[in-house]
C-alpha atoms as a PDB file:
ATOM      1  CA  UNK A   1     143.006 120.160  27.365  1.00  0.00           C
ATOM      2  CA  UNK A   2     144.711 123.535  26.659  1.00  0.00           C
ATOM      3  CA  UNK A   3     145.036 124.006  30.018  1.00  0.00           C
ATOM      4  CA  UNK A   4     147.064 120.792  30.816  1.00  0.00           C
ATOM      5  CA  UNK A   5     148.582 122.039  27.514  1.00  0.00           C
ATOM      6  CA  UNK A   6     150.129 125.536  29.308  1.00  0.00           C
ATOM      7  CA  UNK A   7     150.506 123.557  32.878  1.00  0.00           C
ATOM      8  CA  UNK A   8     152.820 121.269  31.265  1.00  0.00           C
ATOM      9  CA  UNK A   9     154.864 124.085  29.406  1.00  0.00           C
ATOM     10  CA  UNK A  10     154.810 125.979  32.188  1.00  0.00           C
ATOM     11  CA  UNK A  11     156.254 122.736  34.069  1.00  0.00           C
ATOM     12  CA  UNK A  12     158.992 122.762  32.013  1.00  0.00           C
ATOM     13  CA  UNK A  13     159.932 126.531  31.693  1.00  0.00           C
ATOM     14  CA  UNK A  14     159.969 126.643  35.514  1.00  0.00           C
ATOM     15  CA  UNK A  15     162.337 123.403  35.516  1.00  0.00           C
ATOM     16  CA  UNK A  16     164.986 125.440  33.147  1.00  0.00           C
ATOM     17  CA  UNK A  17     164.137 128.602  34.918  1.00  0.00           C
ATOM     18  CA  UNK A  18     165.436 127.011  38.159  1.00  0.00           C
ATOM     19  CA  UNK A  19     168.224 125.652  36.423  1.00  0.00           C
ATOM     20  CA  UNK A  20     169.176 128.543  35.106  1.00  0.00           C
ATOM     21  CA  UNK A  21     168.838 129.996  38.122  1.00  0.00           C
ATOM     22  CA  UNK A  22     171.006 128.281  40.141  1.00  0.00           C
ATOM     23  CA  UNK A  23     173.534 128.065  37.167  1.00  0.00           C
ATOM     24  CA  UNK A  24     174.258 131.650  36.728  1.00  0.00           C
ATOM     25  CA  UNK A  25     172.636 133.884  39.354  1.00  0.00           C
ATOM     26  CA  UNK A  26     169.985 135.996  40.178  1.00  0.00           C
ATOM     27  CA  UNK A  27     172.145 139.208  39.206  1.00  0.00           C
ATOM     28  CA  UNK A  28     172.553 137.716  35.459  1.00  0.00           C
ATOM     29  CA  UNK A  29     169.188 136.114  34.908  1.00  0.00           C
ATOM     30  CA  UNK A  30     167.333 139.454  35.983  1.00  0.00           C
ATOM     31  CA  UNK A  31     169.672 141.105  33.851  1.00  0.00           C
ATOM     32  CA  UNK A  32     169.108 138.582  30.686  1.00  0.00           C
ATOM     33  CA  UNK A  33     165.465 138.661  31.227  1.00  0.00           C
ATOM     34  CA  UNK A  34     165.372 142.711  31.712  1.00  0.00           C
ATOM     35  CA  UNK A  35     167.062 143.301  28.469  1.00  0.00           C
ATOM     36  CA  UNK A  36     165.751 140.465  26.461  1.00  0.00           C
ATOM     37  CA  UNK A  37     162.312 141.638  26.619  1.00  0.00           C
ATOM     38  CA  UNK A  38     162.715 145.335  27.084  1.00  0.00           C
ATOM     39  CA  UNK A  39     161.101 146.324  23.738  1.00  0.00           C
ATOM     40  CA  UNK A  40     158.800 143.400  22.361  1.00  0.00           C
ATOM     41  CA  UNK A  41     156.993 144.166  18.572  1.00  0.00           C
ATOM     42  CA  UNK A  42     155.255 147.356  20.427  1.00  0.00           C
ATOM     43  CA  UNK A  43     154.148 148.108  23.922  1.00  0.00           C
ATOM     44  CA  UNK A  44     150.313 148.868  24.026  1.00  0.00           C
ATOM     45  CA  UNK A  45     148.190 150.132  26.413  1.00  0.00           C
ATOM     46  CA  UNK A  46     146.129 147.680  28.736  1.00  0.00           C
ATOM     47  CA  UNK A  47     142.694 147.616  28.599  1.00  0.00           C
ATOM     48  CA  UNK A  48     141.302 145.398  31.197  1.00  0.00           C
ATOM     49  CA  UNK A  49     137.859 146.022  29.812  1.00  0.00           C
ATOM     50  CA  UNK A  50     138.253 143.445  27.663  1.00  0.00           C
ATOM     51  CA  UNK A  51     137.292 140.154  29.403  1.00  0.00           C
ATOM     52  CA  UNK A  52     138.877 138.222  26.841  1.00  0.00           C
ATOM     53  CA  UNK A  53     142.227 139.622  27.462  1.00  0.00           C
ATOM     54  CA  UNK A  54     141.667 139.478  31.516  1.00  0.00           C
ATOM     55  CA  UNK A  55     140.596 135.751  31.252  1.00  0.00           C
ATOM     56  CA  UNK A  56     143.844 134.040  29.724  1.00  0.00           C
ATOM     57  CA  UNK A  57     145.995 136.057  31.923  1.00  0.00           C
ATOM     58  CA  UNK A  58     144.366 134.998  34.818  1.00  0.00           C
ATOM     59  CA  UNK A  59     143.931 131.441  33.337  1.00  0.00           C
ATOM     60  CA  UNK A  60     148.087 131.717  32.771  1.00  0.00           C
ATOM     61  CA  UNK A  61     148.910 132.790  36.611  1.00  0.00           C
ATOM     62  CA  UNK A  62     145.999 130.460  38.410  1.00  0.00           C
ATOM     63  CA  UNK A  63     148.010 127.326  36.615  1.00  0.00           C
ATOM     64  CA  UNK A  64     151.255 129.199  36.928  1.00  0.00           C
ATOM     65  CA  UNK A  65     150.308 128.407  41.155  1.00  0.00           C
ATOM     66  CA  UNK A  66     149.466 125.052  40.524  1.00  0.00           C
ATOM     67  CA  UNK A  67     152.571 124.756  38.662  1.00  0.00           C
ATOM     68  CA  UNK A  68     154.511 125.900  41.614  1.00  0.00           C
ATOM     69  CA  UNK A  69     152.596 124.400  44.102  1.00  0.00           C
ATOM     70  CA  UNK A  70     153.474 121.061  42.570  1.00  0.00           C
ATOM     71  CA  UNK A  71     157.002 121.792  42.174  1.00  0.00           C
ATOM     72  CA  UNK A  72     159.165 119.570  44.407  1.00  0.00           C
ATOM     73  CA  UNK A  73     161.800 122.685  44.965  1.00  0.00           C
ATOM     74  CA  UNK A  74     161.399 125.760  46.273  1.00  0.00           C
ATOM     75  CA  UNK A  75     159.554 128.334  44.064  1.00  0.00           C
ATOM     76  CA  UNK A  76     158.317 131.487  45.122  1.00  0.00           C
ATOM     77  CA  UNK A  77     157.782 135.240  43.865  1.00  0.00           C
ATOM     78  CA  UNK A  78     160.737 135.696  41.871  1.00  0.00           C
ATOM     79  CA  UNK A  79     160.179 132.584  39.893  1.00  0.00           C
ATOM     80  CA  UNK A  80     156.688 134.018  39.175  1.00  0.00           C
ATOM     81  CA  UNK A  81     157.718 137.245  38.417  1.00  0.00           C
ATOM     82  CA  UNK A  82     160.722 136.674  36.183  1.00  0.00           C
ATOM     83  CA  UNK A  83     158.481 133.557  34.465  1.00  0.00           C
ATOM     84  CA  UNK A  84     154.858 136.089  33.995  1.00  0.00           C
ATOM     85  CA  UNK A  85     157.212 139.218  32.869  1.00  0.00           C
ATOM     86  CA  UNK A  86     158.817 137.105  30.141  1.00  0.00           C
ATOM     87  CA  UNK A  87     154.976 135.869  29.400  1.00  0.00           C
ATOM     88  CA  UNK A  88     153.356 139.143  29.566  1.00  0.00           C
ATOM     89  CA  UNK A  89     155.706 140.974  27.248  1.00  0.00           C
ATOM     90  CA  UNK A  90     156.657 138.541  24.774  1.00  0.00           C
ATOM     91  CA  UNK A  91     152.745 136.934  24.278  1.00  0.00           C
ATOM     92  CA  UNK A  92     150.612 140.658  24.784  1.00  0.00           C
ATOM     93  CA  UNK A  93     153.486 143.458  24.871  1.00  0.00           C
ATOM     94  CA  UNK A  94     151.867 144.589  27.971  1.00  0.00           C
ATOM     95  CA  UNK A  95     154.557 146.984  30.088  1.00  0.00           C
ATOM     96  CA  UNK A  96     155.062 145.368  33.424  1.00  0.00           C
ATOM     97  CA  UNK A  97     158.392 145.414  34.563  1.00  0.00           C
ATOM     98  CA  UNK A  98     160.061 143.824  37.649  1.00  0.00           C
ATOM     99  CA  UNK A  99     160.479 145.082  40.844  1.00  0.00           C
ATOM    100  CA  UNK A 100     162.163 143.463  44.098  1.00  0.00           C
ATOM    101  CA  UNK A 101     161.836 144.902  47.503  1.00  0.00           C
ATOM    102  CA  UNK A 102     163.187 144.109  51.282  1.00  0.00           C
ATOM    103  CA  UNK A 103     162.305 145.392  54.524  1.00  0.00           C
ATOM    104  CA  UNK A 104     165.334 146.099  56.655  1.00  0.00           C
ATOM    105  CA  UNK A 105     163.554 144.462  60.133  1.00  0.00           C
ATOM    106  CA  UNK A 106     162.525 141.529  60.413  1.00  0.00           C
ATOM    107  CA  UNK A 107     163.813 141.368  56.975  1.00  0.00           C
ATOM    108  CA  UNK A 108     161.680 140.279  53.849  1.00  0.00           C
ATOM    109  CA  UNK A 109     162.220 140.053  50.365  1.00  0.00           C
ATOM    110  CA  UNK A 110     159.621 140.251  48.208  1.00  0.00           C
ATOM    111  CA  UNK A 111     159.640 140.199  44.189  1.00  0.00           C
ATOM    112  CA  UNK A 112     156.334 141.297  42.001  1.00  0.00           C
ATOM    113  CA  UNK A 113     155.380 142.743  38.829  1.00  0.00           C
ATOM    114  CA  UNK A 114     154.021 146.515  38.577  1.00  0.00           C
ATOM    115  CA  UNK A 115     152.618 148.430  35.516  1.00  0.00           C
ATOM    116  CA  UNK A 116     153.109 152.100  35.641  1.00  0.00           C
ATOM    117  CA  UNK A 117     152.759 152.489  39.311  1.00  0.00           C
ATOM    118  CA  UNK A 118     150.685 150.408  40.351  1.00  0.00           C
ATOM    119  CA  UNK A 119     151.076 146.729  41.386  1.00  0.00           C
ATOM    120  CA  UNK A 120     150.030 144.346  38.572  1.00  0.00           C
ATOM    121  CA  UNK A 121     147.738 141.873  40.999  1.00  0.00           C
ATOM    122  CA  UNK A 122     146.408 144.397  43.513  1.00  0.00           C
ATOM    123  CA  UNK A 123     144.979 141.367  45.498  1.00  0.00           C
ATOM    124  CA  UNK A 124     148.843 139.730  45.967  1.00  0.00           C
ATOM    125  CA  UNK A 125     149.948 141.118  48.801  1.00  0.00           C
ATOM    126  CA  UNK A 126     150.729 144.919  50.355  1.00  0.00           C
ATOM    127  CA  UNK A 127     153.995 146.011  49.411  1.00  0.00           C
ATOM    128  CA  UNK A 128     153.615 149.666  50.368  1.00  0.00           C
ATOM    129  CA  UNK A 129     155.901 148.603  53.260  1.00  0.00           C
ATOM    130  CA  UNK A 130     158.747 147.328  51.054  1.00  0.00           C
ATOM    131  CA  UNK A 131     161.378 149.433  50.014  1.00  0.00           C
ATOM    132  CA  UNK A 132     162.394 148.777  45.969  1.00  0.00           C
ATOM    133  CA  UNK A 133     166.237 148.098  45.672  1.00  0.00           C
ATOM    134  CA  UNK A 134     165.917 146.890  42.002  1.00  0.00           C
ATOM    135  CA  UNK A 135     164.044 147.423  39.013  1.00  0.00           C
ATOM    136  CA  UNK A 136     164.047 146.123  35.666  1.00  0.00           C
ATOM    137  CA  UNK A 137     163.151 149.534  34.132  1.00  0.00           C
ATOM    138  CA  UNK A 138     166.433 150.570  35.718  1.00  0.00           C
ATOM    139  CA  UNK A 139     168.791 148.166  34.217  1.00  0.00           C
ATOM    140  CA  UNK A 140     171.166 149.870  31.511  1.00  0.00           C
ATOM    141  CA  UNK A 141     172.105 148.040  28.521  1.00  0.00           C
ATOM    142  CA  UNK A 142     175.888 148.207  27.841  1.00  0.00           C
ATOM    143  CA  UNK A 143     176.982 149.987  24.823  1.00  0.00           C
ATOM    144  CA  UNK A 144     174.338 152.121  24.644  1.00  0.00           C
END
């Protein structure tokens, strides 16, 4: 039941995800989500040791694919990534932040979560090959 409980949120964030998405742009919504969540309560450190912790976020991204899977548009990486950073900092005040990278030829574009340096789902895909071009540590807030 909780499960179909977070699929069905998850539904309908990814819905008005996409919509904002296609409203405003990628450059604004990265921005938005960047500095919206940049400093939740307090970041802690992640201990992975405890199977508790490990077991809903891997509960959250196995339905977050379903939810995507059954989405009748096109969702890929960056929905998952802008959709899981939002999750991950606002719900545990773990610090991932965004990254997006492209290879030059054949070009790629690829869009993924890291923590410290190291990719946040080492089982994903390699991305040693992509070169970063933006990262959500790196955007400035105006006025500061």
């Amino acid at each position: 039941m909780k499960k179909m409980y977070i699929f069905i949120l998850l539904y309908i964030n990814l819905i008005l995800f996409d919509i904002r998405l296609n409203r405003r742009g990628f450059n604004e919504l990265f921005s938005n989500y960047s500095l919206r969540y940049e400093y939740p309560k307090q970041l802690r450190q992640v201990n992975f040791t405890d199977s508790r912790l490990k077991k809903e976020i891997e509960t959250f991204f196995e339905i977050m694919d379903v939810a995507i899977a059954w989405y009748p548009r096109k969702a890929d990486c960056l929905h998952k990534t802008l959709l899981g950073y939002r999750y991950l900092r606002k719900k545990f005040s773990i610090p991932v932040y965004m990254v997006v990278g492209v290879r030059k030829f054949p070009f790629e574009a690829h869009a993924w979560l890291k923590i410290e340096n190291d990719d946040f789902f080492d089982s994903e895909i390699d991305t040693s090959y992509l070169q970063i071009i933006l990262n959500s540590n790196n955007i400035v807030r105006l006025g500061k």
